[in-house]
C-alpha atoms as a PDB file:
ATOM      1  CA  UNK A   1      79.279 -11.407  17.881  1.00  0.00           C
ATOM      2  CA  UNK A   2      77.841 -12.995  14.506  1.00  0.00           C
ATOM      3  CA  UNK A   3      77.673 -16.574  14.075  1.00  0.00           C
ATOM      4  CA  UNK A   4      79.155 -18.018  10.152  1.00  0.00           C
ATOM      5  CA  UNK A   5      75.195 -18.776  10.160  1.00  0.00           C
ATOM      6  CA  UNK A   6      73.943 -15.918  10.371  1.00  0.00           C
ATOM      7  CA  UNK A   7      76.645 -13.985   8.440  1.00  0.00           C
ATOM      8  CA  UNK A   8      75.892 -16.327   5.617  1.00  0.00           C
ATOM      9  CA  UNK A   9      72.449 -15.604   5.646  1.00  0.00           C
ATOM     10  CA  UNK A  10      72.717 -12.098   5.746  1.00  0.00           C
ATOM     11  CA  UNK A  11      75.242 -12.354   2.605  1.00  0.00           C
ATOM     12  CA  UNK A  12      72.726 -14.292   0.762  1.00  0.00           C
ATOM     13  CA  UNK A  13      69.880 -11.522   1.734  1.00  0.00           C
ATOM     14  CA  UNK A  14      72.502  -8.899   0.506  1.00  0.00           C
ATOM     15  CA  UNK A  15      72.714 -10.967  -2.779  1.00  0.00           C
ATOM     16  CA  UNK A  16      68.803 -11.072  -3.034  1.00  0.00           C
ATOM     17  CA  UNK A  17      68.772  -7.740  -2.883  1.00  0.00           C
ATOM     18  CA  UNK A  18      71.498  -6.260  -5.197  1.00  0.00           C
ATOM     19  CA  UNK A  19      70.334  -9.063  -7.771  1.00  0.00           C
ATOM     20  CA  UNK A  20      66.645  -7.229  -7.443  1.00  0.00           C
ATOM     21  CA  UNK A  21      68.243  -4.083  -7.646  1.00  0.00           C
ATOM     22  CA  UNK A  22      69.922  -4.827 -10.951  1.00  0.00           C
ATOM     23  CA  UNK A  23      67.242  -6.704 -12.568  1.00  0.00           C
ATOM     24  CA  UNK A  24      64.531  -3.747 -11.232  1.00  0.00           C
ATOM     25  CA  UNK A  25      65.182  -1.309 -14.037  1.00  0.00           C
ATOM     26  CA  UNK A  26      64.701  -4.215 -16.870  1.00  0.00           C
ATOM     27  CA  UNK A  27      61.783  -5.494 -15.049  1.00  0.00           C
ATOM     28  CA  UNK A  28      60.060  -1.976 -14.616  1.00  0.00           C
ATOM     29  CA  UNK A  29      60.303  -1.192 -18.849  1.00  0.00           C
ATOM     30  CA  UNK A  30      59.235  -4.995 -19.779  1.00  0.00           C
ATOM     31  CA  UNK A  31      56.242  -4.053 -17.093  1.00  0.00           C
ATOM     32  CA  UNK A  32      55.715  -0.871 -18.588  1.00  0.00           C
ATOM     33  CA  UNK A  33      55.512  -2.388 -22.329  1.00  0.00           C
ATOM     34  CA  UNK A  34      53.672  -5.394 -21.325  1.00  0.00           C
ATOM     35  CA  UNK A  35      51.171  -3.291 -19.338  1.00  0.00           C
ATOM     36  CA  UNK A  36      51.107   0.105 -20.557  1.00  0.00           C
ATOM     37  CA  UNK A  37      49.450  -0.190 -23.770  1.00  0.00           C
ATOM     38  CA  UNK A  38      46.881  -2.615 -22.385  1.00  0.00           C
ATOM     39  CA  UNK A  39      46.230  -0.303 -19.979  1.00  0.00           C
ATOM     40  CA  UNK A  40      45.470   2.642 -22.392  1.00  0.00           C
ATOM     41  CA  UNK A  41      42.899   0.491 -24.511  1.00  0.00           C
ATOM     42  CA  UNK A  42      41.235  -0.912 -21.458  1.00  0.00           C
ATOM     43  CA  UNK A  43      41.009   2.903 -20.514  1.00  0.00           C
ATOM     44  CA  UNK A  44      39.868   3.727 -24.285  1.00  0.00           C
ATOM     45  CA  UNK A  45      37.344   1.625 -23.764  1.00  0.00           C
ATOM     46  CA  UNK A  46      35.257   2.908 -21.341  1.00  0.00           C
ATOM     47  CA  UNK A  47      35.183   6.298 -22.972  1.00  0.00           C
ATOM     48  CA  UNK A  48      32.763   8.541 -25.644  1.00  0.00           C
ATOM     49  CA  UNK A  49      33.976   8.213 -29.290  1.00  0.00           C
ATOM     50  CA  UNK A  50      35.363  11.630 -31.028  1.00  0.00           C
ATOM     51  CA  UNK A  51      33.959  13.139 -34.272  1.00  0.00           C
ATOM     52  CA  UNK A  52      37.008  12.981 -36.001  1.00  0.00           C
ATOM     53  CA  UNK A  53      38.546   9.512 -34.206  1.00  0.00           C
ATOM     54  CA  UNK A  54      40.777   9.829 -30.805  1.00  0.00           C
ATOM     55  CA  UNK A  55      38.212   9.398 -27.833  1.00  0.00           C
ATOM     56  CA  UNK A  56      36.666  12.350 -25.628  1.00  0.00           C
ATOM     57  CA  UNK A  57      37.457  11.617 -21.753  1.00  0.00           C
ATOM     58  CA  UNK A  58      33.993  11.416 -20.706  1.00  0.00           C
ATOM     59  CA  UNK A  59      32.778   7.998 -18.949  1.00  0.00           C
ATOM     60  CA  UNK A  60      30.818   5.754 -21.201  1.00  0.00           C
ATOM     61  CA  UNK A  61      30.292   2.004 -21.280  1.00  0.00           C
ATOM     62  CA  UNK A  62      28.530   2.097 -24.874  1.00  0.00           C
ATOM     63  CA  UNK A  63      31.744   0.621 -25.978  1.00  0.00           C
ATOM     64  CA  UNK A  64      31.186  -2.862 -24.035  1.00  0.00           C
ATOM     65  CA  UNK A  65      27.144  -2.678 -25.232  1.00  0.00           C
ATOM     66  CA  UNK A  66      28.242  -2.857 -28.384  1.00  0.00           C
ATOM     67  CA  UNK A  67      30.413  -5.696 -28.911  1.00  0.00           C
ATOM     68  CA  UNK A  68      27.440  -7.652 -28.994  1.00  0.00           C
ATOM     69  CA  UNK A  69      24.270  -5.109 -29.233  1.00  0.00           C
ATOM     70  CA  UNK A  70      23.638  -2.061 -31.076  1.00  0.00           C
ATOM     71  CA  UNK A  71      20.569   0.816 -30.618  1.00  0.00           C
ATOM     72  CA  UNK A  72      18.143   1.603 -32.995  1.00  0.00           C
ATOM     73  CA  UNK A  73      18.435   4.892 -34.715  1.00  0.00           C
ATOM     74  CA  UNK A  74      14.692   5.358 -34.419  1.00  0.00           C
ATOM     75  CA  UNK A  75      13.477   4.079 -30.872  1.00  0.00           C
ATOM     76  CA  UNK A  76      16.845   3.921 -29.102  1.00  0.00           C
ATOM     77  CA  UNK A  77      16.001   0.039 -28.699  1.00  0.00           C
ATOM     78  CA  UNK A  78      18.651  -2.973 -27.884  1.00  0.00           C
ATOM     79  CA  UNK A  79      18.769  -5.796 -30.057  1.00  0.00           C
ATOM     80  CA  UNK A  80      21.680  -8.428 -30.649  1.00  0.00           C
ATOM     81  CA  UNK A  81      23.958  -6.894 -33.349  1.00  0.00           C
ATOM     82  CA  UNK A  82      24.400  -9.565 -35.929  1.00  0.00           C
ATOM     83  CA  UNK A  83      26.979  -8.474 -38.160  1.00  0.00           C
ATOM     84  CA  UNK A  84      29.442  -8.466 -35.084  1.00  0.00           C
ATOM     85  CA  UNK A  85      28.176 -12.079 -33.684  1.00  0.00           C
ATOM     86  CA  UNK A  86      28.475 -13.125 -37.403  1.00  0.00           C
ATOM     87  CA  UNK A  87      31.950 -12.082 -37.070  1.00  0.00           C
ATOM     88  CA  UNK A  88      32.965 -13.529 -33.685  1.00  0.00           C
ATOM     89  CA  UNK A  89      31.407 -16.827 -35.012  1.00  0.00           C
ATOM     90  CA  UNK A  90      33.484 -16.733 -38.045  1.00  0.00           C
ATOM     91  CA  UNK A  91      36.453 -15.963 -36.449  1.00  0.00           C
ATOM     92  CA  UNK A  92      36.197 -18.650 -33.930  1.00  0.00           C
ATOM     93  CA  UNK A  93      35.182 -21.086 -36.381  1.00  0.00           C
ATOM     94  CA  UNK A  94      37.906 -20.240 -38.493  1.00  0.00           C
ATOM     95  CA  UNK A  95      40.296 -20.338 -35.886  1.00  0.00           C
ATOM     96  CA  UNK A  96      38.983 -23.897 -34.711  1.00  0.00           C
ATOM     97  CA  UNK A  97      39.051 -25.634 -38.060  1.00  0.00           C
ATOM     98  CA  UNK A  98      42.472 -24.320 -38.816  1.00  0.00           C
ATOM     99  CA  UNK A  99      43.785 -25.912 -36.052  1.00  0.00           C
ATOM    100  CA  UNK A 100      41.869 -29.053 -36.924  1.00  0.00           C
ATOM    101  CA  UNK A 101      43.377 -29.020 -40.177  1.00  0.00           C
ATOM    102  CA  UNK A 102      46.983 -28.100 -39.166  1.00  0.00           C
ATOM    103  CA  UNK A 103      47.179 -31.203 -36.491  1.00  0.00           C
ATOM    104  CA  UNK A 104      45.276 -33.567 -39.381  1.00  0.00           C
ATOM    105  CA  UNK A 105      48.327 -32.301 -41.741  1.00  0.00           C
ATOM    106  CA  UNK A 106      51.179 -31.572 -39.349  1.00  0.00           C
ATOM    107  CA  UNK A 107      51.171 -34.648 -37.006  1.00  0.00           C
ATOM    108  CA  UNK A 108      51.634 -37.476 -39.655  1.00  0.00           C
ATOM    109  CA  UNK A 109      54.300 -34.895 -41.540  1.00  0.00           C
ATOM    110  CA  UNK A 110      56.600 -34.706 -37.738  1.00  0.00           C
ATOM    111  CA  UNK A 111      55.576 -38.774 -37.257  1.00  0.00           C
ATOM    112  CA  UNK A 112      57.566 -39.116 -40.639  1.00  0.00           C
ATOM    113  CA  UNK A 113      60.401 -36.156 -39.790  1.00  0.00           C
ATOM    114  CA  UNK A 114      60.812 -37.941 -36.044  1.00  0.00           C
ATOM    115  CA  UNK A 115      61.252 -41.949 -37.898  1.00  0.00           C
ATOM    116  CA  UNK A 116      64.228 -40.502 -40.155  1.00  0.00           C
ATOM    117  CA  UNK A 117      67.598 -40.871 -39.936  1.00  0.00           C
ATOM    118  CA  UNK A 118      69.452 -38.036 -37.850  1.00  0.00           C
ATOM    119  CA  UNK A 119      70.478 -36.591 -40.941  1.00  0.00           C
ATOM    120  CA  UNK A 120      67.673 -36.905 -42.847  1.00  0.00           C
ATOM    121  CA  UNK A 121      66.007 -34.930 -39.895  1.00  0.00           C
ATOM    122  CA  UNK A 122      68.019 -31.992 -40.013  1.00  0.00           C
ATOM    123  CA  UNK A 123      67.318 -31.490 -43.859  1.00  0.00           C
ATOM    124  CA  UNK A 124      63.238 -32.123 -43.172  1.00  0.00           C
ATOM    125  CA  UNK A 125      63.620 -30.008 -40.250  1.00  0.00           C
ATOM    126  CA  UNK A 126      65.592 -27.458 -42.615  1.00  0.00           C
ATOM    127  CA  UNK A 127      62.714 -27.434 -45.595  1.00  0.00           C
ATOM    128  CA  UNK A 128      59.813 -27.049 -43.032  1.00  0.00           C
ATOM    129  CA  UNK A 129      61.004 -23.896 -41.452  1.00  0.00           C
ATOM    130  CA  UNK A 130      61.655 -22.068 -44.652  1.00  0.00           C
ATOM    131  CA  UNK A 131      58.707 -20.370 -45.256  1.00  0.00           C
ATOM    132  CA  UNK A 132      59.878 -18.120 -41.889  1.00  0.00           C
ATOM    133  CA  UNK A 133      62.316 -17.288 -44.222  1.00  0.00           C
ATOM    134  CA  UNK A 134      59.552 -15.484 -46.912  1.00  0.00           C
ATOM    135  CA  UNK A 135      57.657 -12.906 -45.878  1.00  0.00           C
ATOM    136  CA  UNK A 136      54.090 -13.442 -44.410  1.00  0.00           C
ATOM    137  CA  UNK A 137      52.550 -11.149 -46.862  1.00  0.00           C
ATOM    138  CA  UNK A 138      54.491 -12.644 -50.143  1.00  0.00           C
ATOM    139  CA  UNK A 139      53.337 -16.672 -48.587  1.00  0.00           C
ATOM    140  CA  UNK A 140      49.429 -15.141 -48.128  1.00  0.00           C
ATOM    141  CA  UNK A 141      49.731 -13.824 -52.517  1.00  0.00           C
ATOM    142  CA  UNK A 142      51.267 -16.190 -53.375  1.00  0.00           C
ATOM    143  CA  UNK A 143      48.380 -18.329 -51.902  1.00  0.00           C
ATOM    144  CA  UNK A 144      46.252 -16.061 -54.081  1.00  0.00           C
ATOM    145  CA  UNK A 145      47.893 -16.563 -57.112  1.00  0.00           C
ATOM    146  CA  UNK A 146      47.469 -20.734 -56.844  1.00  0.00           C
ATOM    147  CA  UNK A 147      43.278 -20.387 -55.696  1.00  0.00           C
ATOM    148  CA  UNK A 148      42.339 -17.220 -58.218  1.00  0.00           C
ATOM    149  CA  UNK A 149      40.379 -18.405 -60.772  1.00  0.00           C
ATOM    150  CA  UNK A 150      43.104 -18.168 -63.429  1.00  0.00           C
ATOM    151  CA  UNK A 151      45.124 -19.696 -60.958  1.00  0.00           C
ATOM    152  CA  UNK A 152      47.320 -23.011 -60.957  1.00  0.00           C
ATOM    153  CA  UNK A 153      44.049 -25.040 -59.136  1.00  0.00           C
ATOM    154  CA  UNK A 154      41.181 -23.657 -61.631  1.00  0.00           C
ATOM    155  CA  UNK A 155      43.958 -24.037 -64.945  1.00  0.00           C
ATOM    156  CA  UNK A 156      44.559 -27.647 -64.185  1.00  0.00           C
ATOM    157  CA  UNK A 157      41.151 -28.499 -63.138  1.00  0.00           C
ATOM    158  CA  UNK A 158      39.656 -26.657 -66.377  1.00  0.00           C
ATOM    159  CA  UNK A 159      42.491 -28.788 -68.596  1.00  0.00           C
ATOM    160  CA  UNK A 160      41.267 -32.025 -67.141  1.00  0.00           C
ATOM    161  CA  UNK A 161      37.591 -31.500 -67.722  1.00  0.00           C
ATOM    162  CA  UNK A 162      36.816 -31.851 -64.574  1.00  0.00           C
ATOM    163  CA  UNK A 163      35.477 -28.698 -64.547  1.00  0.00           C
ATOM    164  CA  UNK A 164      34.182 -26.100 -67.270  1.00  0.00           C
ATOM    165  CA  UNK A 165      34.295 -22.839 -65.608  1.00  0.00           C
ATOM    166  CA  UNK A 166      36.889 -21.916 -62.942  1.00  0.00           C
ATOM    167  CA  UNK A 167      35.412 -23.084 -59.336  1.00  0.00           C
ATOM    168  CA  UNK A 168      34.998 -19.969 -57.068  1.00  0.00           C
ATOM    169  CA  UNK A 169      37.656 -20.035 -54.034  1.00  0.00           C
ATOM    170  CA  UNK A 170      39.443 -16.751 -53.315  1.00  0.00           C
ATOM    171  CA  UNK A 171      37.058 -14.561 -51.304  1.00  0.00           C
ATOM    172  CA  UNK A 172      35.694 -16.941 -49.576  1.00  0.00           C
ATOM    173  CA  UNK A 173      35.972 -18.567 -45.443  1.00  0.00           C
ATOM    174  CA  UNK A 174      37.544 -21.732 -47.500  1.00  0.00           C
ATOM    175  CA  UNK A 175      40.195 -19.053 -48.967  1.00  0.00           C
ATOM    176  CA  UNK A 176      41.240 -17.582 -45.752  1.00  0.00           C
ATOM    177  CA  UNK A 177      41.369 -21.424 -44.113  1.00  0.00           C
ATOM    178  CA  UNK A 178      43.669 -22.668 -47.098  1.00  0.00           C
ATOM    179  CA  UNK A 179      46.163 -19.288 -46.758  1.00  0.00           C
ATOM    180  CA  UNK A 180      45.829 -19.779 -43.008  1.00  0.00           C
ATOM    181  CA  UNK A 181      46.603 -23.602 -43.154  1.00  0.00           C
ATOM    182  CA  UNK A 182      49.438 -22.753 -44.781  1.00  0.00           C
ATOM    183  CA  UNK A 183      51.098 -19.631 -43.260  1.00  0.00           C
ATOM    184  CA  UNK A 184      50.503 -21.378 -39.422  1.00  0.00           C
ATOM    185  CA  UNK A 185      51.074 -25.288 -40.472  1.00  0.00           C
ATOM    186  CA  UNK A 186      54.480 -24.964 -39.593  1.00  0.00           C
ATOM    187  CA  UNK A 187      53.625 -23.780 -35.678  1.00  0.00           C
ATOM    188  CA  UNK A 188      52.016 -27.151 -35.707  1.00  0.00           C
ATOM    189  CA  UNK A 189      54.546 -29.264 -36.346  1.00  0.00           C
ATOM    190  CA  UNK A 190      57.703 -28.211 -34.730  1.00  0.00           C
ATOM    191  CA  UNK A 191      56.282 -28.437 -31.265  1.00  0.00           C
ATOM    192  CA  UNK A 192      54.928 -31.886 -32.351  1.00  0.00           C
ATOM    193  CA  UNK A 193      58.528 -33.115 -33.777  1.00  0.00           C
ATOM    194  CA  UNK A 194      60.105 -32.155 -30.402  1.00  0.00           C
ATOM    195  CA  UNK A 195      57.769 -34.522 -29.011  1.00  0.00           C
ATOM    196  CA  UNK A 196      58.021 -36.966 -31.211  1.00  0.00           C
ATOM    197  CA  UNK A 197      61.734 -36.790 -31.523  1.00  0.00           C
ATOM    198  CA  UNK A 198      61.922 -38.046 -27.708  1.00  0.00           C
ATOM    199  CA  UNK A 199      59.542 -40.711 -28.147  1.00  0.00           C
ATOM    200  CA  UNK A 200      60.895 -44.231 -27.123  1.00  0.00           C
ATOM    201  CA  UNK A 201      60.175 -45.946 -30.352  1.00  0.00           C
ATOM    202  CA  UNK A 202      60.479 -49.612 -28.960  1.00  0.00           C
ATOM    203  CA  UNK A 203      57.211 -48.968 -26.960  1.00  0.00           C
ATOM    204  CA  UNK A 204      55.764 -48.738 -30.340  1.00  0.00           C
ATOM    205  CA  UNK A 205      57.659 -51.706 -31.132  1.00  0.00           C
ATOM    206  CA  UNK A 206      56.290 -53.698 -28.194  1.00  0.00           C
ATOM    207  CA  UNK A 207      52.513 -52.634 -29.064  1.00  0.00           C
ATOM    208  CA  UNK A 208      52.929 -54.355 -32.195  1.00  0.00           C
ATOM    209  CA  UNK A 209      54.686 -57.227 -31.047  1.00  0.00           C
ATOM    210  CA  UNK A 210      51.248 -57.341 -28.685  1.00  0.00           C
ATOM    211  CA  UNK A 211      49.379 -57.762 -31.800  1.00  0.00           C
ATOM    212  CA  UNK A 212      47.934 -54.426 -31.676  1.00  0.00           C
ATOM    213  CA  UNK A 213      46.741 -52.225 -34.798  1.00  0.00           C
ATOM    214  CA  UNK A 214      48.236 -48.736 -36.127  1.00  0.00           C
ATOM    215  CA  UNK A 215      45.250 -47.074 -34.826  1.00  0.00           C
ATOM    216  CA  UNK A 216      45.344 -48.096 -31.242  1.00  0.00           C
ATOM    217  CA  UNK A 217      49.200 -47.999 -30.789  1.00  0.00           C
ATOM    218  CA  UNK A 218      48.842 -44.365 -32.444  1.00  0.00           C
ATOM    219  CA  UNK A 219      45.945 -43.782 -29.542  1.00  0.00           C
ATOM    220  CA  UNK A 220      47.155 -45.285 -27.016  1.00  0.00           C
ATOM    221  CA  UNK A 221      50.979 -44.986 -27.250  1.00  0.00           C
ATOM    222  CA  UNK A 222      51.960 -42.222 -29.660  1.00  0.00           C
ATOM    223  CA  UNK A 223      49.524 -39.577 -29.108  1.00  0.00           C
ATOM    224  CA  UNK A 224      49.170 -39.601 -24.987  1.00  0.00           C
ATOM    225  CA  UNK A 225      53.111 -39.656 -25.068  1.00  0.00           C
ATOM    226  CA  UNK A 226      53.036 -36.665 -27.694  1.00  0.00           C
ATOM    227  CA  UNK A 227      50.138 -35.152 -26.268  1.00  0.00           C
ATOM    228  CA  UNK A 228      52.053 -31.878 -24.664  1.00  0.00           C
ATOM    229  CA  UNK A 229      53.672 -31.357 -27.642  1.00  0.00           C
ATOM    230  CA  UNK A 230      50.431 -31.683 -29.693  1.00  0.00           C
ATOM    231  CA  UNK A 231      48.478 -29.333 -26.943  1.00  0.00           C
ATOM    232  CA  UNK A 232      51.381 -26.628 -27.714  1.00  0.00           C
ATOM    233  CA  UNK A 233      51.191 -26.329 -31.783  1.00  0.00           C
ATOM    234  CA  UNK A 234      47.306 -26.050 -31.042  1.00  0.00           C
ATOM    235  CA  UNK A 235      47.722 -23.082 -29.009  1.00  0.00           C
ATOM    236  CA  UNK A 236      50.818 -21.592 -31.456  1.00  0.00           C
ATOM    237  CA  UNK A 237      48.280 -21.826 -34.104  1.00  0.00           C
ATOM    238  CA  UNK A 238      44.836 -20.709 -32.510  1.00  0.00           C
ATOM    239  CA  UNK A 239      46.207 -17.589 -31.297  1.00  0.00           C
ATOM    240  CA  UNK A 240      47.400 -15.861 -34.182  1.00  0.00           C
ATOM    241  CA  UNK A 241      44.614 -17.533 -36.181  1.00  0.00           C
ATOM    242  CA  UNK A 242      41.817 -16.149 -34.118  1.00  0.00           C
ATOM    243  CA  UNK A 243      43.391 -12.668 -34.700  1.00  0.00           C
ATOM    244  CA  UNK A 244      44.862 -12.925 -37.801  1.00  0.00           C
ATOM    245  CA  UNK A 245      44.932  -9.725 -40.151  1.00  0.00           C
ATOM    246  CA  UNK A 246      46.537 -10.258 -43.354  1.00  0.00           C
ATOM    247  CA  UNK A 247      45.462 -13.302 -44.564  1.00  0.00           C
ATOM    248  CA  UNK A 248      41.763 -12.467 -44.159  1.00  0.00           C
ATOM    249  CA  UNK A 249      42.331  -9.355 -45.777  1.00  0.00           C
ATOM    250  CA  UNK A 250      44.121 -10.392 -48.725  1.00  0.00           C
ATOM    251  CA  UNK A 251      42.090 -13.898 -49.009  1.00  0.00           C
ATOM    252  CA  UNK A 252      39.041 -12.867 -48.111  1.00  0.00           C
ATOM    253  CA  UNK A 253      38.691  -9.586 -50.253  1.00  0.00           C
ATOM    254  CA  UNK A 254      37.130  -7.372 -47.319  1.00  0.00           C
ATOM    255  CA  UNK A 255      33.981  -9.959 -47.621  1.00  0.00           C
ATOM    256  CA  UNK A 256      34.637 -12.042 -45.006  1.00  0.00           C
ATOM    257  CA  UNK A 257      35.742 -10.049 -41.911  1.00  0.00           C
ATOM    258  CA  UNK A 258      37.306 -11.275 -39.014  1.00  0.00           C
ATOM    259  CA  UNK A 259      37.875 -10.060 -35.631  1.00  0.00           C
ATOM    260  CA  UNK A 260      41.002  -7.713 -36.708  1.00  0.00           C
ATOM    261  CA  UNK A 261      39.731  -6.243 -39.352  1.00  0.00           C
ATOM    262  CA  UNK A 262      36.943  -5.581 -37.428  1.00  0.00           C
ATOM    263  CA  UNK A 263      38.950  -3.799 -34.873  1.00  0.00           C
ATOM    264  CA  UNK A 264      40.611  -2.212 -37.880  1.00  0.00           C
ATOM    265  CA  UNK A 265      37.747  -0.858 -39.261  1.00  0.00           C
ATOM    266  CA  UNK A 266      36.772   0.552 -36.015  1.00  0.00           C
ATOM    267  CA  UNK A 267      40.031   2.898 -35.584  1.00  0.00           C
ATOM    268  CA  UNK A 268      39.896   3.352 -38.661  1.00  0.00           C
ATOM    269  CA  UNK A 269      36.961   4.550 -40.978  1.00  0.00           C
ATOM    270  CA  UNK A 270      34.551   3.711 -38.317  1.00  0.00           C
ATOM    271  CA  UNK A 271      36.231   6.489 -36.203  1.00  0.00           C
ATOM    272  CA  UNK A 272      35.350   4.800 -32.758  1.00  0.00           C
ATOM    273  CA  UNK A 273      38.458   3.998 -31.201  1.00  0.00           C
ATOM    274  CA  UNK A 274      36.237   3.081 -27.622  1.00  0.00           C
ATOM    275  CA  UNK A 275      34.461   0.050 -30.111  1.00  0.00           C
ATOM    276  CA  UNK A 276      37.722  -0.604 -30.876  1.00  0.00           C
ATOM    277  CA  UNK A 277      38.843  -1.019 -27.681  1.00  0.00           C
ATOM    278  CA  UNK A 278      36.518  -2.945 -26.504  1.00  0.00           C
ATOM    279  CA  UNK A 279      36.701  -5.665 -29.374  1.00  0.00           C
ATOM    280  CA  UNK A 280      40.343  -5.808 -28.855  1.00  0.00           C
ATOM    281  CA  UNK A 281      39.865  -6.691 -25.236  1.00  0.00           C
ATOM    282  CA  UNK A 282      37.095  -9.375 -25.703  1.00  0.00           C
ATOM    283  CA  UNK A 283      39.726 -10.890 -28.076  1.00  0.00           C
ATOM    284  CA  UNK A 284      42.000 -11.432 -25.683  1.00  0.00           C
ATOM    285  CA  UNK A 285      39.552 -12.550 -22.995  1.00  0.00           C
ATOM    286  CA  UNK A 286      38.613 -15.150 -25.530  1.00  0.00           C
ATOM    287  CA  UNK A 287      42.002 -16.033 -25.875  1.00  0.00           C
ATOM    288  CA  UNK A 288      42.735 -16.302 -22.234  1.00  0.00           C
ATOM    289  CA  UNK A 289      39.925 -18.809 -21.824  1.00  0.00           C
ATOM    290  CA  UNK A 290      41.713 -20.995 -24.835  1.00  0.00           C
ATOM    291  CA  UNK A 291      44.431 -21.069 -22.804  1.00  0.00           C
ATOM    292  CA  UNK A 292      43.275 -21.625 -19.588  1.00  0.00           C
ATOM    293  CA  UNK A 293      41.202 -24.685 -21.246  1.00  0.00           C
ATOM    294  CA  UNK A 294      44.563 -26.066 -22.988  1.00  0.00           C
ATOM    295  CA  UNK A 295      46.581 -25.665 -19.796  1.00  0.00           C
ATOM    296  CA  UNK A 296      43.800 -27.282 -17.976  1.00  0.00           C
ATOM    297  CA  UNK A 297      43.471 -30.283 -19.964  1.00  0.00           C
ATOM    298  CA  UNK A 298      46.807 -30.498 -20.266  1.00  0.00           C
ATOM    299  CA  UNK A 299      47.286 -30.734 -16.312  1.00  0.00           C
ATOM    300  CA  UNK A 300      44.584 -33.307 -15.784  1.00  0.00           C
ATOM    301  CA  UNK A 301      46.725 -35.264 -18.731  1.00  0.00           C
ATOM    302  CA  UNK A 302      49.609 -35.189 -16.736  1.00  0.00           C
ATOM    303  CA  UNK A 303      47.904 -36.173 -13.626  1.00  0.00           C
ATOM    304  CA  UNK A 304      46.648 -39.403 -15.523  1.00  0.00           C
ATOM    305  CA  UNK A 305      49.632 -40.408 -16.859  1.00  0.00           C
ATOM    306  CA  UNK A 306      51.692 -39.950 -13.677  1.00  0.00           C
END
């Protein structure tokens, strides 16, 4: 006969298992999605181009050889294929600064949010997350419309003699940083401000009362205790930068191409879904070694500070 041991236990197993049985179908179509489509461009990938787009199923890795080499037309030779290193550099760099500029900007804006009253908070918190409300394509023009030459920058700059003809800033990397800047600064500083907002504010107190300066009770109180919350805006920001789309397109003018609309390009005039691919999956690579880096750092934080 059964012990209550070991009729509870096999209850709890039955539970397991009709909990896993409910959950499976869920589970199998968020696999699917997740998986499926990945799946199909990692396959793309290592297959011949077709003459008219699609791919023909015939094994080729010419894909992967050229993300970062291409063959002469004449000799069939290697050499490093500039354009698309030019590309990867300016999309990284890009990336980078943005989130450079984001923290400079979007740190010292939660700081302020997170030292309001409760009230006051809520309406700060209220104005900084209305630009969600807009429409990521309306923010990026109307962007354009303040850096265009007849725009609001040039016009006042013109009026005020500091300049005589308007200074050249849409099409440009500086363009697509200023739209980006502004469409992801707001990625930056919630996670801050929910970092911030738990911050024991008499340690800050006590710093001072040691006689220490803003700067070192900002580096060594504030930021290591706001660190996590700093580490996540940086990677909410440096993943959508690195592949953004629409701001570089509308900003930049087709001049200054980043990794998307090189991928773009690629299934779409270029014809060569494989390329395509291929760039799509070195993408994410590159952003799976941001994130391993973050969460890295991150861990050896917490292992100091514990």
């Amino acid at each position: 006969m059964a012990t209550a041991e070991e009729v509870a236990k096999a209850a709890e197993r039955r539970d397991v298992r009709d909990r896993w049985l409910l959950s499976a179908p869920a589970l199998l179509v968020i696999f699917l999605a997740a998986t499926g489509p990945l799946l199909i461009v990692l396959i793309y990938s290592f297959l011949t181009p077709g003459p008219y787009g699609d791919v023909k199923w015939q094994f080729s890795p010419d894909a992967w050889l050229s993300v970062f080499m291409e063959r002469d037309i004449f000799d069939d030779t290697l050499s490093l294929a500039a354009a698309h290193v030019t590309i990867f550099w300016r999309s990284i760099k890009l990336a980078v600064v943005t989130t450079i500029a984001t923290l400079a900007l979007g740190f010292p804006t939660a700081y302020f949010m997170a030292t309001r009253s409760e009230k006051t908070r809520d309406l700060w918190l209220f104005l900084i997350t209305i630009p969600f409300w807009t429409n990521l394509l309306i923010r990026t023009f109307a962007v354009l419309q303040i850096i265009r030459n007849e725009g609001i920058i040039n016009t006042i700059l013109i009026k005020l003699g500091i300049v005589s003809a308007p200074v050249q800033i849409l099409y440009t990397d500086t363009a697509i940083l200023i739209g980006m800047a502004y469409v992801y600064l707001p990625l930056m500083v919630l996670p801050i401000y929910a970092s911030m907002e738990k911050l024991d504010f008499r340690l800050v107190e006590a710093g001072y009362d040691l006689y220490a300066t803003r700067f070192k009770v900002l580096r060594k109180i504030i930021f290591p205790l706001v660190k996590p919350g700093v580490i996540a805006g940086s990677i909410l920001v440096f993943i959508p930068a690195l592949g953004a789309y629409v701001t570089p397109s509308v900003l930049g003018g087709g001049k200054n191409m980043m990794l998307s609309n090189l991928i773009e390009l690629q299934f779409g005039q270029g014809r060569n879904w494989p390329l395509g691919s291929a760039l799509s999956i070195t993408v994410m690579i590159i952003v799976m070694v941001a994130l391993l880096a973050y969460v890295r750092n991150a861990g050896k934080s917490g292992v100091r500070h514990g």
